[in-house]
PDB file of N, CA and C in Angstrom:
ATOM      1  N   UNK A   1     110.771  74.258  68.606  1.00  0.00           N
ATOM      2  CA  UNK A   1     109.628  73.522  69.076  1.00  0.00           C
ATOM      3  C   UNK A   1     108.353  74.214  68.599  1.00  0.00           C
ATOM      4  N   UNK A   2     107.298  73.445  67.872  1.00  0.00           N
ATOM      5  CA  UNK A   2     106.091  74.508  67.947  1.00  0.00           C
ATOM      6  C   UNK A   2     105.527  74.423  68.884  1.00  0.00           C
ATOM      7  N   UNK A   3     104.674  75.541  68.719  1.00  0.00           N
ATOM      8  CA  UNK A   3     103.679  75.644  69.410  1.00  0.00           C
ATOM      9  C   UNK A   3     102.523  74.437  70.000  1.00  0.00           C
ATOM     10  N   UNK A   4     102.587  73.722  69.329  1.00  0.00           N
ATOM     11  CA  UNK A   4     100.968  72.917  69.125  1.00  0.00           C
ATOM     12  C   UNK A   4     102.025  71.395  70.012  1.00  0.00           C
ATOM     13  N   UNK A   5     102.986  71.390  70.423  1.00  0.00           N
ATOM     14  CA  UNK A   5     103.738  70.565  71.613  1.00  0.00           C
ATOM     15  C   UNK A   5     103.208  70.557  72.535  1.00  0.00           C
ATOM     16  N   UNK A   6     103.432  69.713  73.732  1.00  0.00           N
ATOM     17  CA  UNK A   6     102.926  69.765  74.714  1.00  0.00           C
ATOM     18  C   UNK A   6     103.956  70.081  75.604  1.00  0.00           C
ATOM     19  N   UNK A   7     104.615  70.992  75.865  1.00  0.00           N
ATOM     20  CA  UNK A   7     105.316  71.483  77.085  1.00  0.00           C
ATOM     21  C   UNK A   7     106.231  70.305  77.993  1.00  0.00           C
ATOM     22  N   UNK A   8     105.113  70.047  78.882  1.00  0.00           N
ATOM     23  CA  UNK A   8     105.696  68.965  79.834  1.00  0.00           C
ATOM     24  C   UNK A   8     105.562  67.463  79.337  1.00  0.00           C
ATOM     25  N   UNK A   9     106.085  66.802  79.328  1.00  0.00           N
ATOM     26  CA  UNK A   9     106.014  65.459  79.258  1.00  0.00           C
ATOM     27  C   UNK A   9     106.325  64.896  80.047  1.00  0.00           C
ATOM     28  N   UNK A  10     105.503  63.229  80.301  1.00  0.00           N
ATOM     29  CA  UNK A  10     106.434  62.639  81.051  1.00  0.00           C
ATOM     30  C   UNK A  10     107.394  62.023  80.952  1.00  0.00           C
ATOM     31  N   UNK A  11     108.586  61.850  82.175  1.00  0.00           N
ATOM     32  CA  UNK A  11     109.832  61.599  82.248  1.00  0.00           C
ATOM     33  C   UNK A  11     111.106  62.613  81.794  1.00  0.00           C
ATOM     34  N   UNK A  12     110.613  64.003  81.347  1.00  0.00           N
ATOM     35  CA  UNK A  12     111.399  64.656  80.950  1.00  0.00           C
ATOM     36  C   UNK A  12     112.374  65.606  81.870  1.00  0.00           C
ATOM     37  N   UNK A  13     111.749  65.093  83.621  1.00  0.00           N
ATOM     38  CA  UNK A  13     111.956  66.055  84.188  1.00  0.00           C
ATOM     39  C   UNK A  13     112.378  67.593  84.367  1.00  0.00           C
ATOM     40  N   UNK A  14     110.875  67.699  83.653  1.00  0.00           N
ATOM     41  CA  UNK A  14     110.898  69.096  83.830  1.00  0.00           C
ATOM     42  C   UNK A  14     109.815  69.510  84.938  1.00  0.00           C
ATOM     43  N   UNK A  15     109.711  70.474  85.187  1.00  0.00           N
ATOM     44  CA  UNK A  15     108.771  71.226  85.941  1.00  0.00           C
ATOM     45  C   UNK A  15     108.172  72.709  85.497  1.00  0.00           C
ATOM     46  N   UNK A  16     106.942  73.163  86.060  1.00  0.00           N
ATOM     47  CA  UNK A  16     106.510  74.112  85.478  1.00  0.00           C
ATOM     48  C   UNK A  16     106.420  74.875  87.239  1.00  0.00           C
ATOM     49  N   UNK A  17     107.048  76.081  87.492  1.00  0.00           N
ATOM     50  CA  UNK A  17     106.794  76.955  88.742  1.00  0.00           C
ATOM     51  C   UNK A  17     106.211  78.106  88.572  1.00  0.00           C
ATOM     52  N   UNK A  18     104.983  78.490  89.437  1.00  0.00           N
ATOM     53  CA  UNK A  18     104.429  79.385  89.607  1.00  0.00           C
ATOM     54  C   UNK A  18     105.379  80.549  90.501  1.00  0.00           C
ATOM     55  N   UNK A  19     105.740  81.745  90.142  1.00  0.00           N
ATOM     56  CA  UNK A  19     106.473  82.403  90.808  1.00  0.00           C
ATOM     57  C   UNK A  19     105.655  83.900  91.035  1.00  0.00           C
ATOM     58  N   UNK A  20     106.289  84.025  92.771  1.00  0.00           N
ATOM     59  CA  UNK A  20     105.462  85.246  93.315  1.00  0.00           C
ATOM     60  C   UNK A  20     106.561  85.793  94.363  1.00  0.00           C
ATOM     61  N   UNK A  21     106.012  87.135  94.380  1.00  0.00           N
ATOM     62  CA  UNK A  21     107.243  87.791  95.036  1.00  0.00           C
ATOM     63  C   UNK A  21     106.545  88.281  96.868  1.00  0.00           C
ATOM     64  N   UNK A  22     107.705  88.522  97.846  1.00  0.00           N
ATOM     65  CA  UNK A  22     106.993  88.717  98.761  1.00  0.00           C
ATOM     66  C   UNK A  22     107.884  89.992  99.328  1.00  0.00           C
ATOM     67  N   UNK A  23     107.695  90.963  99.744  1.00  0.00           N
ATOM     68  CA  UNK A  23     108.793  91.859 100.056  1.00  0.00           C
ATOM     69  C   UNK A  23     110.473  92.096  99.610  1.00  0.00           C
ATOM     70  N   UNK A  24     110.050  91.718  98.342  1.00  0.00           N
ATOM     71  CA  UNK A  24     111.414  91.403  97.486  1.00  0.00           C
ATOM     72  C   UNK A  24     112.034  90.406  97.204  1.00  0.00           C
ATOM     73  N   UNK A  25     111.587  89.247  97.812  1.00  0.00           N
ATOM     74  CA  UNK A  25     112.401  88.157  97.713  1.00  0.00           C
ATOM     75  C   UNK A  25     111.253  87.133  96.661  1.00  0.00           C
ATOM     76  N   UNK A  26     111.985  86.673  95.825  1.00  0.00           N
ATOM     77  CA  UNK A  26     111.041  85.410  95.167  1.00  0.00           C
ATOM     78  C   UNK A  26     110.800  84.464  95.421  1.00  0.00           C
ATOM     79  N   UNK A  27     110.177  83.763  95.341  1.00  0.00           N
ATOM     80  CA  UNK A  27     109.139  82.180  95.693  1.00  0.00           C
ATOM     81  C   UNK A  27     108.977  81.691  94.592  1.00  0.00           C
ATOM     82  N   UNK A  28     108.810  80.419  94.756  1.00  0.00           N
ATOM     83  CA  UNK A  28     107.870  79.446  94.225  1.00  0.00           C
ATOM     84  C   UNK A  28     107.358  78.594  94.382  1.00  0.00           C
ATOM     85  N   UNK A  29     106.506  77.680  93.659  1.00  0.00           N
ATOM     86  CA  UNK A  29     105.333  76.632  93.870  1.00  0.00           C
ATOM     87  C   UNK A  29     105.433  75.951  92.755  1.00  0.00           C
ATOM     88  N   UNK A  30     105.035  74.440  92.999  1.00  0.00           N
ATOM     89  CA  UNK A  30     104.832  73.532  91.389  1.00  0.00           C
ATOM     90  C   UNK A  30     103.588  74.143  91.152  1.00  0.00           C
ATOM     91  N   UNK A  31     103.863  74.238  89.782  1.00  0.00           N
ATOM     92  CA  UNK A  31     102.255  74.219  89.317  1.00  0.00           C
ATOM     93  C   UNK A  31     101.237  73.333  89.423  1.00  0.00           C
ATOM     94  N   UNK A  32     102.087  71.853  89.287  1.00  0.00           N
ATOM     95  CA  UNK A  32     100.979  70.773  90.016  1.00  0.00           C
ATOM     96  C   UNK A  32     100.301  70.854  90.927  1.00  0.00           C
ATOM     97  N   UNK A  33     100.936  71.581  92.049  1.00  0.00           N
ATOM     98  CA  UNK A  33     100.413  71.384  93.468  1.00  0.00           C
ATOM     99  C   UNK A  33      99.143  72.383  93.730  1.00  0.00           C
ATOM    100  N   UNK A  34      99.184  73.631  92.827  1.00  0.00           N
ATOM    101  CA  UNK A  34      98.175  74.284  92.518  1.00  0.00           C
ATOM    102  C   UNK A  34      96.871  73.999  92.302  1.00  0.00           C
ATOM    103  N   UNK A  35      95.471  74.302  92.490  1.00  0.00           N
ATOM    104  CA  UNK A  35      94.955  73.500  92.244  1.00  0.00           C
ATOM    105  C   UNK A  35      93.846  74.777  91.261  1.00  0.00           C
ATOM    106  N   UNK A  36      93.988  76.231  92.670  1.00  0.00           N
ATOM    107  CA  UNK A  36      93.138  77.298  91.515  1.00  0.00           C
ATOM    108  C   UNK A  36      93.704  78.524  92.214  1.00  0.00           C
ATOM    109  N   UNK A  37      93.833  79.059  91.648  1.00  0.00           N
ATOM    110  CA  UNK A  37      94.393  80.903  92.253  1.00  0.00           C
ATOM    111  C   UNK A  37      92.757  81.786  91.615  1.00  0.00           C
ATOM    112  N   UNK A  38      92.729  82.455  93.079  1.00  0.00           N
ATOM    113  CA  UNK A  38      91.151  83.362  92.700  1.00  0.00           C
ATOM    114  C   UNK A  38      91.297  84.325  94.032  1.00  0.00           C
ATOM    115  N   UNK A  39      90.648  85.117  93.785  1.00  0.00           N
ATOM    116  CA  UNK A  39      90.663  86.602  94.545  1.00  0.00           C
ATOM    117  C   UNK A  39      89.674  86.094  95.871  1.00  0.00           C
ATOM    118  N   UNK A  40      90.330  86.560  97.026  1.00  0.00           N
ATOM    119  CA  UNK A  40      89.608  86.341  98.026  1.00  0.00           C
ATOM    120  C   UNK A  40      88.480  87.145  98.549  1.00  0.00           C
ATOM    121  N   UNK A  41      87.495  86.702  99.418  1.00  0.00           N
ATOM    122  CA  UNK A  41      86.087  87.141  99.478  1.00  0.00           C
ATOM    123  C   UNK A  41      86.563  87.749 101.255  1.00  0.00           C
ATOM    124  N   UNK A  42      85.319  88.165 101.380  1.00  0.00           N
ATOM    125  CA  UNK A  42      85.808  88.421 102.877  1.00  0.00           C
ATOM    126  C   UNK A  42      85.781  87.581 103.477  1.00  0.00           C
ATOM    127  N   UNK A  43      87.377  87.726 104.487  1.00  0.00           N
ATOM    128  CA  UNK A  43      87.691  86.336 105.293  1.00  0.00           C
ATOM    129  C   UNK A  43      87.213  86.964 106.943  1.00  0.00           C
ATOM    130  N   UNK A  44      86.570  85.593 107.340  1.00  0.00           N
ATOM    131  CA  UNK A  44      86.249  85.681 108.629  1.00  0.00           C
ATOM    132  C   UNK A  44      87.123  85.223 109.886  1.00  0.00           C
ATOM    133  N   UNK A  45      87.255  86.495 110.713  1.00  0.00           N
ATOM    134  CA  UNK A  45      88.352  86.026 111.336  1.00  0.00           C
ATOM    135  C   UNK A  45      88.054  84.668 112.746  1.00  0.00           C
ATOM    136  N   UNK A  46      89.249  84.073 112.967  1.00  0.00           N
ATOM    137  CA  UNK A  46      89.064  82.923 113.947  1.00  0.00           C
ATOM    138  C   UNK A  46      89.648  83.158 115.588  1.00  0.00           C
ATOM    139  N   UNK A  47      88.698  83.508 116.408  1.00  0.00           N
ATOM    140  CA  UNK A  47      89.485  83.691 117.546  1.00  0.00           C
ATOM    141  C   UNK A  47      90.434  82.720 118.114  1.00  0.00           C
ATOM    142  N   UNK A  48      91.404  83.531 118.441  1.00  0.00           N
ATOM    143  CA  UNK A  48      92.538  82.254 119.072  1.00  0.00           C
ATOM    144  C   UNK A  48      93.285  81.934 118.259  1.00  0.00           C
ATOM    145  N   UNK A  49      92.792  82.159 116.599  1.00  0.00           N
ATOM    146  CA  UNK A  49      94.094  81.622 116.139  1.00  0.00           C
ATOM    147  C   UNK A  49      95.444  81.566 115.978  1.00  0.00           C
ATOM    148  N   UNK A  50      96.135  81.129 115.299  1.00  0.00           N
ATOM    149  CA  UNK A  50      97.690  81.286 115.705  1.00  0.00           C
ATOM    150  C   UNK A  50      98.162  82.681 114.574  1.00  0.00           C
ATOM    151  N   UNK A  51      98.768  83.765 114.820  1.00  0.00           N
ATOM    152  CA  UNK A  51      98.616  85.356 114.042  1.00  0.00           C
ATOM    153  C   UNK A  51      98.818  84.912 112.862  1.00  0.00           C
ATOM    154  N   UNK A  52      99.380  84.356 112.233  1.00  0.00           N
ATOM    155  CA  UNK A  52      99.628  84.054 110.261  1.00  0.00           C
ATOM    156  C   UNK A  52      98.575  83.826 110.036  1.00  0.00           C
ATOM    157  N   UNK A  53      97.501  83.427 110.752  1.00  0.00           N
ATOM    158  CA  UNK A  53      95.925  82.923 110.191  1.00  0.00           C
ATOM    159  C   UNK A  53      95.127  83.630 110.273  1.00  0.00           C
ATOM    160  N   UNK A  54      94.839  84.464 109.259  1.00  0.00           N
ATOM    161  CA  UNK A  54      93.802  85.815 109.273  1.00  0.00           C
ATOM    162  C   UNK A  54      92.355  85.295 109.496  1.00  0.00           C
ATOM    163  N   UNK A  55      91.996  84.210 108.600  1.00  0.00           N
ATOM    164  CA  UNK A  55      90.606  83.597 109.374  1.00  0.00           C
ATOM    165  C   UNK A  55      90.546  82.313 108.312  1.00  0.00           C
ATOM    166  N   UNK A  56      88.764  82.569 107.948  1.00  0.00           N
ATOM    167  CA  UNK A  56      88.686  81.791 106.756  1.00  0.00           C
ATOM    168  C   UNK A  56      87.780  82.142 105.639  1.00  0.00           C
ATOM    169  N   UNK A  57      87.336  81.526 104.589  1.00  0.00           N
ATOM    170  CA  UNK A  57      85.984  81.811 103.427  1.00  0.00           C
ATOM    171  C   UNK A  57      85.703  80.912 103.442  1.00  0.00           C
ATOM    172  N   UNK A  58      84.854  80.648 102.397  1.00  0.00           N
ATOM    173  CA  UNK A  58      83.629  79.778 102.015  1.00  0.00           C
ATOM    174  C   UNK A  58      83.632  79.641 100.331  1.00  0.00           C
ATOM    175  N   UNK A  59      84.487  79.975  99.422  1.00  0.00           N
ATOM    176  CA  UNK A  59      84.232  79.851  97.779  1.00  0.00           C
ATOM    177  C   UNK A  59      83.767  78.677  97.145  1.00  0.00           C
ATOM    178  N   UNK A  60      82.213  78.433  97.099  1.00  0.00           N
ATOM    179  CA  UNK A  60      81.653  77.734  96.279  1.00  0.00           C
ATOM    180  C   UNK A  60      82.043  76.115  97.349  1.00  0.00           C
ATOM    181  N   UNK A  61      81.360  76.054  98.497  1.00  0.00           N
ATOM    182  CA  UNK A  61      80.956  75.348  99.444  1.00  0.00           C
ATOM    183  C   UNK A  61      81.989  74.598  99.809  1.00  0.00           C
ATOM    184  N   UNK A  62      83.498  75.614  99.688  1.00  0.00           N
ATOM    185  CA  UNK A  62      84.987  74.604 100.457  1.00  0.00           C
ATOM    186  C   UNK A  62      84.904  75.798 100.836  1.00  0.00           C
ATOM    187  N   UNK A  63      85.345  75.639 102.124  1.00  0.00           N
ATOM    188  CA  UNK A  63      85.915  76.067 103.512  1.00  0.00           C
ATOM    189  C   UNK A  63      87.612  75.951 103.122  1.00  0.00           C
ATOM    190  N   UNK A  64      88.010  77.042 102.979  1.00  0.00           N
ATOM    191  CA  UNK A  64      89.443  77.422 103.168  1.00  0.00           C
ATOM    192  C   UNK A  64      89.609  78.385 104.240  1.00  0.00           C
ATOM    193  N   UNK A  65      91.397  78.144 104.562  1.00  0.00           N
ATOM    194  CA  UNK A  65      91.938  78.840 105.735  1.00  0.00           C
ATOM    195  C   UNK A  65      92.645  80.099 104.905  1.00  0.00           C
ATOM    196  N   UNK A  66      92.479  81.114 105.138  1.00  0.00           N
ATOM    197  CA  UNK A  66      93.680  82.131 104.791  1.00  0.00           C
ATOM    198  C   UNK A  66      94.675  82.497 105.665  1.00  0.00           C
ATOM    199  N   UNK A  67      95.912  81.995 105.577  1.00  0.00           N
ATOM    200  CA  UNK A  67      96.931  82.156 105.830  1.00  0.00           C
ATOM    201  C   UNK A  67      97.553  83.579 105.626  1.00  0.00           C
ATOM    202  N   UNK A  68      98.077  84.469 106.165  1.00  0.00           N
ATOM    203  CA  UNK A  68      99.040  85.703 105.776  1.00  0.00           C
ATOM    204  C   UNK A  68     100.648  84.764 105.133  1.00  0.00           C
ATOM    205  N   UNK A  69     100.916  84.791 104.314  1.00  0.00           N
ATOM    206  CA  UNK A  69     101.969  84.012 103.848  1.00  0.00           C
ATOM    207  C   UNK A  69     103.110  84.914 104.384  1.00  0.00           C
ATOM    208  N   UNK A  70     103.566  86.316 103.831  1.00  0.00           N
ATOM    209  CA  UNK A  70     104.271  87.003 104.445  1.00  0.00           C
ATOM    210  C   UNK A  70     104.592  87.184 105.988  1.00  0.00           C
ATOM    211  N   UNK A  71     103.729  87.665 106.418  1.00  0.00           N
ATOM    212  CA  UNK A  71     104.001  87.438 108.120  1.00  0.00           C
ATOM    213  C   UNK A  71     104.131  86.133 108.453  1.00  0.00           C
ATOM    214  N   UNK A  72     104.057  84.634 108.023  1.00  0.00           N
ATOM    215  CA  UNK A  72     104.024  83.479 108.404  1.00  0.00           C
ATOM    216  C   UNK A  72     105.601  83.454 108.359  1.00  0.00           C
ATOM    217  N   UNK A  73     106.247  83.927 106.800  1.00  0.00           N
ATOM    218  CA  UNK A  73     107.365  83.793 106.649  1.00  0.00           C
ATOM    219  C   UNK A  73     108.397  84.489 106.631  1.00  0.00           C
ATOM    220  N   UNK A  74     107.853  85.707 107.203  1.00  0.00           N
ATOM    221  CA  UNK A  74     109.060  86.997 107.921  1.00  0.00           C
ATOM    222  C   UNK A  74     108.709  87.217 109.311  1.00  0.00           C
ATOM    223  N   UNK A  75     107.407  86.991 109.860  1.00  0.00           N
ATOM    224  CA  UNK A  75     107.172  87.769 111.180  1.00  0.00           C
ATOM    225  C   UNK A  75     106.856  89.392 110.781  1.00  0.00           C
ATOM    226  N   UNK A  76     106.821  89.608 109.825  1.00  0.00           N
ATOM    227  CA  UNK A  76     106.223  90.967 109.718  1.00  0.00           C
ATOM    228  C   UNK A  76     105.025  91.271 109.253  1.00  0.00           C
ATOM    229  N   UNK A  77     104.180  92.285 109.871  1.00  0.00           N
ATOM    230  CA  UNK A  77     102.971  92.378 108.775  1.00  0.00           C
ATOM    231  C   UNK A  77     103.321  93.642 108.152  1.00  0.00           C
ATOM    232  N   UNK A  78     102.577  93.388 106.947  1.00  0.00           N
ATOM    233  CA  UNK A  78     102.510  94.262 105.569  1.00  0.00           C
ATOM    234  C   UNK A  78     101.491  95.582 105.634  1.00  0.00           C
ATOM    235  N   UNK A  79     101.433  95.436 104.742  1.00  0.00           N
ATOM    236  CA  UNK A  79     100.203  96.467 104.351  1.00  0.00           C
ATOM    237  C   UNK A  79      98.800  95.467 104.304  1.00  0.00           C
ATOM    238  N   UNK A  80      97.497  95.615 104.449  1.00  0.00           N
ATOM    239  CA  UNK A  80      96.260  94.534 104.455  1.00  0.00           C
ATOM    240  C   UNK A  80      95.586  95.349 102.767  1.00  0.00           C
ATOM    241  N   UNK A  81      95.805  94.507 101.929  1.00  0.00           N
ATOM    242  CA  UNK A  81      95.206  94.622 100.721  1.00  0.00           C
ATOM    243  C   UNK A  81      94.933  93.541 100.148  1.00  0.00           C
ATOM    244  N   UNK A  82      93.746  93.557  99.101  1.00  0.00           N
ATOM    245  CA  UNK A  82      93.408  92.494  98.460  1.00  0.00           C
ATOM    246  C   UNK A  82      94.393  91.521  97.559  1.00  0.00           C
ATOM    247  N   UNK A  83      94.255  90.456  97.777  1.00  0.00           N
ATOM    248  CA  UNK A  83      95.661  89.332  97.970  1.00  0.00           C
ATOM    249  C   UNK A  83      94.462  88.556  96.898  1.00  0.00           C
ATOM    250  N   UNK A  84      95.765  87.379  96.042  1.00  0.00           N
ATOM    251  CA  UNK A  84      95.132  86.528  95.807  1.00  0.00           C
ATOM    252  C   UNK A  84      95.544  85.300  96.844  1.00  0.00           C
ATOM    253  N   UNK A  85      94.437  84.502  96.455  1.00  0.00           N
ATOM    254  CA  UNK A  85      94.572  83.282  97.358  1.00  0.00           C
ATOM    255  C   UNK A  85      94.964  81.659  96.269  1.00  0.00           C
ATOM    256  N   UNK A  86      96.265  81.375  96.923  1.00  0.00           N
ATOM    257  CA  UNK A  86      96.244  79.823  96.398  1.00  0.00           C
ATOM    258  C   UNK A  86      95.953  78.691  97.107  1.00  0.00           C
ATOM    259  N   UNK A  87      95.094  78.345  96.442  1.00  0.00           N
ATOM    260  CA  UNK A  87      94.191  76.777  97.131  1.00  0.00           C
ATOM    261  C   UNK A  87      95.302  75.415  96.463  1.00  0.00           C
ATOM    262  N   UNK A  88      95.900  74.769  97.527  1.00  0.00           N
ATOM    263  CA  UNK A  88      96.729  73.989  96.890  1.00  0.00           C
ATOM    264  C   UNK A  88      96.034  72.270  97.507  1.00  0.00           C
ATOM    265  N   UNK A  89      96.272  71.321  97.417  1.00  0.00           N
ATOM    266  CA  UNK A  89      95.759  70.241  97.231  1.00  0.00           C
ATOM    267  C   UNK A  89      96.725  68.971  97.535  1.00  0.00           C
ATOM    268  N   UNK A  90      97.272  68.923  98.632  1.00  0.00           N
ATOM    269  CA  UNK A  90      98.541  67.563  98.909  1.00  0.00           C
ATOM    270  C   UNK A  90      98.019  66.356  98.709  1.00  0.00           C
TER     271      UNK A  90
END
């Protein structure tokens, strides 16, 4: 195939997955559903919220939630370091 193809087509069922790891175990995501992956700003936290929800930001006048993905999906917390954030789009 060269290069200068276009990968996906339609009807070919294929898919393209974004893959990320979380305490050893792998994940994934369509790439469709993606919409932008970017480094998070400081998140403000939300009282009351439910614990997987660290708070929220503000990047370029959308209001996103940051989620802890790991503790959402083990019950454990990690280490707190700079994470990227995926903004996805249903």
């Amino acid at each position: 195939m060269a290069e200068t193809e276009i990968l996906l087509e339609s009807g070919t069922n294929e898919i393209e997955i974004m893959e990320f790891t979380i305490y050893g175990e792998l994940y994934g995501i369509n790439v469709a559903k993606v919409r932008e992956i970017m480094m998070s700003d400081k998140v403000k936290p939300i009282p009351h919220a439910h614990p997987a929800v660290e708070g929220i930001f503000k990047p370029r006048d959308l209001l996103l939630t940051v989620i802890d993905l790991p503790y959402y999906l083990t019950g454990s917390k990690g280490e707190t370091r700079q994470r990227s954030v995926y903004y996805h789009q249903f």
